[in-house]
C-alpha atoms as a PDB file:
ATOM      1  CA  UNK A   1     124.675 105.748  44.331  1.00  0.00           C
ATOM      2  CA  UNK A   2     126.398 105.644  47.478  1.00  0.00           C
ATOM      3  CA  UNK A   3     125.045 106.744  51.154  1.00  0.00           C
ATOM      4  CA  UNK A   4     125.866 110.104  51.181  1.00  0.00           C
ATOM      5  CA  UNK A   5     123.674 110.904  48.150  1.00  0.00           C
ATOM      6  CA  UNK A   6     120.608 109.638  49.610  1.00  0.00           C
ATOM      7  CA  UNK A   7     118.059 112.122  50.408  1.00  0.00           C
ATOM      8  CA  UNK A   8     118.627 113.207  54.103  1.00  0.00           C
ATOM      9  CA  UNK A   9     115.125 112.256  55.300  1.00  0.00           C
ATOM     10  CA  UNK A  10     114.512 109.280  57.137  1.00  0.00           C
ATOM     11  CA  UNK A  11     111.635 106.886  56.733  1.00  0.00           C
ATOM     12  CA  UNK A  12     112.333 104.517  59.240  1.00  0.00           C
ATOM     13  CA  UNK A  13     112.414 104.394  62.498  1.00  0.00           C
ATOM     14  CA  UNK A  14     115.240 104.810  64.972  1.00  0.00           C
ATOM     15  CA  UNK A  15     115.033 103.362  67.654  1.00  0.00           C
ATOM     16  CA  UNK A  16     113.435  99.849  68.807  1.00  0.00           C
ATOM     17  CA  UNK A  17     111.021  98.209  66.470  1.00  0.00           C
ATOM     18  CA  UNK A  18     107.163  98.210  67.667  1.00  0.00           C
ATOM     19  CA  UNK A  19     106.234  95.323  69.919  1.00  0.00           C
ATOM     20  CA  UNK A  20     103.401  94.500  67.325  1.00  0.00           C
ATOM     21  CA  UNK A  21     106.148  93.548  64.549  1.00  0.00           C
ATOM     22  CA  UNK A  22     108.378  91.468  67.004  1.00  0.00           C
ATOM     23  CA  UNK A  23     105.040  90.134  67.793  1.00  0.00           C
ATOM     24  CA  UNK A  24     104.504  88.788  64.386  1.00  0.00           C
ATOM     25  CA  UNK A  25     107.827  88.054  63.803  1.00  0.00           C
ATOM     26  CA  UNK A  26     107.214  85.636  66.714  1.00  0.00           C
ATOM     27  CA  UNK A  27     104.305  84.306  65.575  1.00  0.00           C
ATOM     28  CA  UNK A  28     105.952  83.475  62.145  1.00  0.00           C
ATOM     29  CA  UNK A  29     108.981  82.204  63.456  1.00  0.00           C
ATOM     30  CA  UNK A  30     107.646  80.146  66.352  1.00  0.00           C
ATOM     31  CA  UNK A  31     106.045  77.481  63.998  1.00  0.00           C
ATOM     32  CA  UNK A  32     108.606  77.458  61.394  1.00  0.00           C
ATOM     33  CA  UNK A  33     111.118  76.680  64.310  1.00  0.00           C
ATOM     34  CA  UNK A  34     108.648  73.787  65.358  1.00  0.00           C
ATOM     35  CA  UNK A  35     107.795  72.226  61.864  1.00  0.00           C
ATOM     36  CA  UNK A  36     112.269  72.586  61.667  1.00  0.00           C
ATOM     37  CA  UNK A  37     112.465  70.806  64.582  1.00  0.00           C
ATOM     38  CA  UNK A  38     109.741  67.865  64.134  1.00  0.00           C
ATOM     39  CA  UNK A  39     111.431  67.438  60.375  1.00  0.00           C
ATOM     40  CA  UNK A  40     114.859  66.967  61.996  1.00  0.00           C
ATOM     41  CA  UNK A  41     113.823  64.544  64.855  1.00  0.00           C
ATOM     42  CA  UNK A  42     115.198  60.852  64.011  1.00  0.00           C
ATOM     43  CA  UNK A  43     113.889  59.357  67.208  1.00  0.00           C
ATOM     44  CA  UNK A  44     110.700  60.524  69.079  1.00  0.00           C
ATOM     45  CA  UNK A  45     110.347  58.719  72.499  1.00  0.00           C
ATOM     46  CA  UNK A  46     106.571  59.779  73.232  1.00  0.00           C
ATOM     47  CA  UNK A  47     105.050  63.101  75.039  1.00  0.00           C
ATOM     48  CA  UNK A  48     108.351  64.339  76.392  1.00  0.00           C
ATOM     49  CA  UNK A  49     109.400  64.873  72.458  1.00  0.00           C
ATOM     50  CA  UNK A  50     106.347  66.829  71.976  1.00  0.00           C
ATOM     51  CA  UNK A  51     106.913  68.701  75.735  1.00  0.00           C
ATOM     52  CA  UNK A  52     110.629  69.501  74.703  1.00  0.00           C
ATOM     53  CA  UNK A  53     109.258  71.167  71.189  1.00  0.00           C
ATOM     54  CA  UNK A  54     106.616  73.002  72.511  1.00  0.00           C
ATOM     55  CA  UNK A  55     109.423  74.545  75.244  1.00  0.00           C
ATOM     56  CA  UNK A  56     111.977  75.198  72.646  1.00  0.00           C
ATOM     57  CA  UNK A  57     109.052  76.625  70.139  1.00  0.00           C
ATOM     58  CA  UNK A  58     108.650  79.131  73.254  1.00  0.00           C
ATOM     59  CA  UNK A  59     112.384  79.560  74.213  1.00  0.00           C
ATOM     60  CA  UNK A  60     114.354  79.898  70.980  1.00  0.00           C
ATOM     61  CA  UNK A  61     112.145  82.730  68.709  1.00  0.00           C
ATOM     62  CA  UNK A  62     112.972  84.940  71.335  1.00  0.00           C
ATOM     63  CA  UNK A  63     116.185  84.674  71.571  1.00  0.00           C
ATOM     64  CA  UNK A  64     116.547  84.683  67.444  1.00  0.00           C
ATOM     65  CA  UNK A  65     114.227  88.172  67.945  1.00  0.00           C
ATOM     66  CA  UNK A  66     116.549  89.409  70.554  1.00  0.00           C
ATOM     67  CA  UNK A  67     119.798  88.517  68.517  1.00  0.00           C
ATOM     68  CA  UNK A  68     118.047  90.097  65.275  1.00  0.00           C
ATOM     69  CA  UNK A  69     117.282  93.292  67.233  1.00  0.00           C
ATOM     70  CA  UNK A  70     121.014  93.478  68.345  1.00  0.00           C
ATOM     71  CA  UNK A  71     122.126  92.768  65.006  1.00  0.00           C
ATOM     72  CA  UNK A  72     119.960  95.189  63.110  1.00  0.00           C
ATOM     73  CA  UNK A  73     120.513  98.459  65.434  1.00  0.00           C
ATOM     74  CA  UNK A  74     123.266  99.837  63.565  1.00  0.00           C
ATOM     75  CA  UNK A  75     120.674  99.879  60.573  1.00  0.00           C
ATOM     76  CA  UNK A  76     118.504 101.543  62.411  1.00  0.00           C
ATOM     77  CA  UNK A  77     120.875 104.155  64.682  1.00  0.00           C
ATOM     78  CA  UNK A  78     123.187 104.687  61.837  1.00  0.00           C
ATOM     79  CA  UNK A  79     121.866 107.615  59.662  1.00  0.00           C
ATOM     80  CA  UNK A  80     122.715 107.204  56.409  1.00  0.00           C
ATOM     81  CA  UNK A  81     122.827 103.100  56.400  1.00  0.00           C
ATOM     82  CA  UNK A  82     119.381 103.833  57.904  1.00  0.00           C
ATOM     83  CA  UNK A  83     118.106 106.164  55.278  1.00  0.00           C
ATOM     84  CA  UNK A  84     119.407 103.192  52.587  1.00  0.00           C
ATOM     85  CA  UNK A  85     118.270 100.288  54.247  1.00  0.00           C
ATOM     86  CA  UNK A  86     114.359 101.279  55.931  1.00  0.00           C
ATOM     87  CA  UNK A  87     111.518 100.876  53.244  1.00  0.00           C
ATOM     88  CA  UNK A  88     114.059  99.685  50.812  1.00  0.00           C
ATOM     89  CA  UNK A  89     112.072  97.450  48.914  1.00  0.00           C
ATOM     90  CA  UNK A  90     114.888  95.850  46.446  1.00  0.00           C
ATOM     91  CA  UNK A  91     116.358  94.700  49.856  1.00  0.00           C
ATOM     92  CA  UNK A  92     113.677  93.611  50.971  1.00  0.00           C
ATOM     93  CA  UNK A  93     112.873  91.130  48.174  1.00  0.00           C
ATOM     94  CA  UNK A  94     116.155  90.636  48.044  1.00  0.00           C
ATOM     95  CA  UNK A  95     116.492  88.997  51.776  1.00  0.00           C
ATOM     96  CA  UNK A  96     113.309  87.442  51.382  1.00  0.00           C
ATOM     97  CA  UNK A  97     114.732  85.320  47.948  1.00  0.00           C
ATOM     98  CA  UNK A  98     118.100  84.146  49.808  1.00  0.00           C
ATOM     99  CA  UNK A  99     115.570  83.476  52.709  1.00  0.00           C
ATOM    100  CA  UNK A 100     112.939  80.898  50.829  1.00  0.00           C
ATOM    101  CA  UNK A 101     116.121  79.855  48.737  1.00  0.00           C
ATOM    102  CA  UNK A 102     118.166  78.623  51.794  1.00  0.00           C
ATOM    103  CA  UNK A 103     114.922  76.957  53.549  1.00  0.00           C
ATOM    104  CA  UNK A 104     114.163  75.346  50.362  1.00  0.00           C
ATOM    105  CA  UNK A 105     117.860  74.234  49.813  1.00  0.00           C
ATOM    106  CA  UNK A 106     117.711  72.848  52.836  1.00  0.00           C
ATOM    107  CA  UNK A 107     114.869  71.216  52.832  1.00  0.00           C
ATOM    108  CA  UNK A 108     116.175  69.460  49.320  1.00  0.00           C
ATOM    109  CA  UNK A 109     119.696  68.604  50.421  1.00  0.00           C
ATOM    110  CA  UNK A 110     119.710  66.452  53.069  1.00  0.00           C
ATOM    111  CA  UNK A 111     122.132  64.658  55.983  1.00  0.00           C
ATOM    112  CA  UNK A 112     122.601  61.453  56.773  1.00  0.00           C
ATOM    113  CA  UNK A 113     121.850  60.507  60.376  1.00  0.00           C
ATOM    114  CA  UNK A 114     123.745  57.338  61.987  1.00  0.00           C
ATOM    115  CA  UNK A 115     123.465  56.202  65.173  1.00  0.00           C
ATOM    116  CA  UNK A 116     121.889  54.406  68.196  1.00  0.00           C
ATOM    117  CA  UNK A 117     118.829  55.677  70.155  1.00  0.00           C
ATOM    118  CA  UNK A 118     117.625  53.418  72.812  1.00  0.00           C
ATOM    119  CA  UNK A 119     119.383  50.678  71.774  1.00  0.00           C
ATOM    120  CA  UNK A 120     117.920  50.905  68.648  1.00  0.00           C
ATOM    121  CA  UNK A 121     120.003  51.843  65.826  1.00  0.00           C
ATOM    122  CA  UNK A 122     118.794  54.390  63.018  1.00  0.00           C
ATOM    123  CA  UNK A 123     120.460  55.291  59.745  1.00  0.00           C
ATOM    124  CA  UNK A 124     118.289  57.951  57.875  1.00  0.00           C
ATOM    125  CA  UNK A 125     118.317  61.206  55.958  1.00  0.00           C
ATOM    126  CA  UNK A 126     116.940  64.377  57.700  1.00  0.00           C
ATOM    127  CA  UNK A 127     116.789  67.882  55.691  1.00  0.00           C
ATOM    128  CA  UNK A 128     120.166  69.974  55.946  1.00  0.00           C
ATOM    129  CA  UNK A 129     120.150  71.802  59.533  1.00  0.00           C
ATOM    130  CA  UNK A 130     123.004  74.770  58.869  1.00  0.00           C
ATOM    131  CA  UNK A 131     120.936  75.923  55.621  1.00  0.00           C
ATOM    132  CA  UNK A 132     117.339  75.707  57.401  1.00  0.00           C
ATOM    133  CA  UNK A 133     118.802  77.769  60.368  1.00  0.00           C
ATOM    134  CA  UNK A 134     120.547  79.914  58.150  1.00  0.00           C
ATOM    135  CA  UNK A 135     117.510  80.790  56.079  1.00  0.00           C
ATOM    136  CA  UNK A 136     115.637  81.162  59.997  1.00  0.00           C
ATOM    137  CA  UNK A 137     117.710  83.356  61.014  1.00  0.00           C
ATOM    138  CA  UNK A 138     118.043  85.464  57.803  1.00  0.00           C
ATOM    139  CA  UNK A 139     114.065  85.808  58.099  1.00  0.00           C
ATOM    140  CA  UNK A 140     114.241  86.890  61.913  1.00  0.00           C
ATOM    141  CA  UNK A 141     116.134  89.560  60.788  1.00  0.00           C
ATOM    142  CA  UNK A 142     114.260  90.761  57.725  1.00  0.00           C
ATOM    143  CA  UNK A 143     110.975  90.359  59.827  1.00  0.00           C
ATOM    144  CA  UNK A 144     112.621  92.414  62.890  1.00  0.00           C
ATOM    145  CA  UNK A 145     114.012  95.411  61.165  1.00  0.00           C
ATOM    146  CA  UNK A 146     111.813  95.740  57.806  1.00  0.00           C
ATOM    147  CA  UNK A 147     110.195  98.791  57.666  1.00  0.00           C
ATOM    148  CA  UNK A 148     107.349 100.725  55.978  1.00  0.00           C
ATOM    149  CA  UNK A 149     106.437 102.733  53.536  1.00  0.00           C
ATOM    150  CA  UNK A 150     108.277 100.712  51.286  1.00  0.00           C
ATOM    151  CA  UNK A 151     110.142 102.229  48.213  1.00  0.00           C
ATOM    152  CA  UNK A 152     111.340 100.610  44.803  1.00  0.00           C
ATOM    153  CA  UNK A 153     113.822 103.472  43.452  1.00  0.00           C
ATOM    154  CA  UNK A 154     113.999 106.736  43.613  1.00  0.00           C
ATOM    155  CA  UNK A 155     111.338 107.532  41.022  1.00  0.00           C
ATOM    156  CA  UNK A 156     109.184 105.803  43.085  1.00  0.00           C
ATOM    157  CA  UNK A 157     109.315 107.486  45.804  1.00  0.00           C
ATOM    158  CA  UNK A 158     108.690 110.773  44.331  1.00  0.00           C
ATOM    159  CA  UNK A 159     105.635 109.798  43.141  1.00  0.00           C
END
């Protein structure tokens, strides 16, 4: 099936999404940015650790919302890749597998960490960075610009 054979109607929306989903976008990204960052920390050096991941818990979400509202507006302006992507549930699921899959891989393959902090060398393994943000990111996105009712096929949405 290709775009032009998809029905005309559109179930999405078109413009902005509603501040209540970027809301809960936040609120699901803002502590999986923070348990990210405590997993990746080799060195903590007291409360200003704890100050500088409560300020980046705060600082980057909303920037990842931002850049997954930029991202995702030709989905949404576009008409036909609109009419294929909103409610599309196979996509969807789809996202949301490479999304756990890439958080998971990340969390299994991990980096090895040299160097000196305070005059106190370290030499340790921390979880994989690129595929945690990766997976982060991908999720932003799918949480930004997912959209209801959801459909499975065509079949399905006759019914």
């Amino acid at each position: 099936m290709t775009l032009r054979e998809l029905p005309r109607e559109r179930s999405g929306s078109t413009g902005l999404a509603p501040f209540s989903q970027l809301a809960l976008a936040f609120a699901v990204l803002a502590p999986a940015w923070a348990s990210f960052q405590i997993s990746l920390m080799v060195g903590y050096d007291g409360l200003l650790s704890f100050i500088g991941l409560a300020l980046s818990g705060l600082i980057i979400p909303p920037l990842a919302i931002v850049a997954a509202v930029v991202v995702g507006l030709p989905l949404r302006l576009i008409p036909a890749v609109n009419r294929w992507w909103s409610g599309n549930l196979r996509v969807y699921a789809s996202l949301a597998t490479i999304t756990v899959g890439l958080m998971a891989a990340g969390f299994v393959i991990t980096v090895r960490q040299v160097g000196d902090l305070d005059g106190i060398a370290y030499d340790t393994v921390t979880p994989d960075p690129n595929l945690l943000c990766a997976g982060w990111l991908l999720a932003a996105l799918l949480l930004v610009n997912a959209s209801l009712p959801l459909r499975w096929s065509k079949k399905s949405r006759a019914a």
